[in-house]
Protein backbone atom coordinates (compact mmCIF):
# COMPACT_ATOMS: atom_id res chain seq x y z
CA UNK A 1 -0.91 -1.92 0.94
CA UNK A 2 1.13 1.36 0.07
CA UNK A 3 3.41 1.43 -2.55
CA UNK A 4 6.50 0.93 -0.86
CA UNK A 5 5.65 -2.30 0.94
CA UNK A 6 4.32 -3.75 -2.27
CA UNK A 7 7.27 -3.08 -4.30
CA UNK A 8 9.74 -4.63 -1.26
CA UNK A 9 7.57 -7.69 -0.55
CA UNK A 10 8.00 -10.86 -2.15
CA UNK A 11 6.43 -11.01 -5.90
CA UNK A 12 5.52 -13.36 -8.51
CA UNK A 13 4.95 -13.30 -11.82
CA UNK A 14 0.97 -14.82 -13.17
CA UNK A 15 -1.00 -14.63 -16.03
CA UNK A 16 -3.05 -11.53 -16.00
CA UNK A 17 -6.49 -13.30 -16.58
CA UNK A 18 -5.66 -14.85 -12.80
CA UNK A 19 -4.74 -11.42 -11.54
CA UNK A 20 -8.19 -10.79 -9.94
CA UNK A 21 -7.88 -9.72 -6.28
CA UNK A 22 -4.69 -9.67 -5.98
CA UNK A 23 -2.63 -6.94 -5.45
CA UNK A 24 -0.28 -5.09 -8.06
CA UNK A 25 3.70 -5.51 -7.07
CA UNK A 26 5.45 -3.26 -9.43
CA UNK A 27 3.41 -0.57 -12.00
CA UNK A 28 3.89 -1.47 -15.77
CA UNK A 29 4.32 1.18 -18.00
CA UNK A 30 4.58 1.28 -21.59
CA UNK A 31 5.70 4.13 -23.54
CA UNK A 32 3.92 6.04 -24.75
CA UNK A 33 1.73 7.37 -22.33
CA UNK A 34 3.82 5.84 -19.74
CA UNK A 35 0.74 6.19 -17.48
CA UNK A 36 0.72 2.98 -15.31
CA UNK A 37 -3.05 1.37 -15.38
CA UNK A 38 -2.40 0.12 -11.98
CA UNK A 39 0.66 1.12 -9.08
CA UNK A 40 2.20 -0.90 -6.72
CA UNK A 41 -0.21 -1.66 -3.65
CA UNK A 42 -3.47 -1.48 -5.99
CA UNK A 43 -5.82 -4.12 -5.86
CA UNK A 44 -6.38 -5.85 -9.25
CA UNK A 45 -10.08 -5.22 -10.71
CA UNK A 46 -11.36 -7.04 -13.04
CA UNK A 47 -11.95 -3.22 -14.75
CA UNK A 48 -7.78 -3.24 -14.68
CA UNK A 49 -7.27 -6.55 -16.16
CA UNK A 50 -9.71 -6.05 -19.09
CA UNK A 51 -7.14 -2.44 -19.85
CA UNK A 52 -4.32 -4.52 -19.51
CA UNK A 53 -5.85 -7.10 -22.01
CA UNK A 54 -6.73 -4.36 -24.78
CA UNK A 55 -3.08 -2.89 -24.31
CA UNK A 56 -1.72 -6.33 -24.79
CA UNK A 57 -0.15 -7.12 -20.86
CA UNK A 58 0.05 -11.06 -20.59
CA UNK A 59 1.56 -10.76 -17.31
CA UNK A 60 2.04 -9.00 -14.10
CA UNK A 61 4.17 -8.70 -10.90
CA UNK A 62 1.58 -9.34 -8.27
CA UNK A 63 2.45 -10.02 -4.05
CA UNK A 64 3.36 -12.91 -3.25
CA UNK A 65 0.01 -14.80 -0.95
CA UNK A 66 1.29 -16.24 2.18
C-alpha cells in the first residue's frame, strides 16, 4: 500500500503486540531522532514491533481490515 492510501484509508487504533501483519496507517515519531521505525503503507514485522516495544510504543494507527 503506498503511503498516501494508507494515511487516507480508514484506521484504528490496537495494541502493538497485535500489530503483526498488519499494515502501518500513520508513522510515529518521537523526538528525538524523529526517525519513524515504520511509515504509512509498511507492513508490521514482528522485527518493528519488538523496536517499538524497547522505545516504549503501546499503540499504533494500523488500516482498518475489511
Amino acid at each position: 500500500m503506498t503511503p498516501r492510501e494508507a494515511l487516507f484509508a480508514p484506521s484504528e487504533r490496537i495494541d502493538i503486540k497485535n500489530a503483526a501483519g498488519r499494515i502501518c496507517a500513520a508513522p510515529l515519531i518521537s523526538c528525538p531522532p524523529a526517525i519513524p521505525i515504520a511509515i504509512a503503507g509498511e507492513l508490521i514485522s514482528r522485527d518493528i514491533i519488538d523496536l517499538f516495544l524497547y522505545y516504549g510504543v503501546r499503540e499504533i494507527d494500523v488500516v482498518r481490515e475489511i
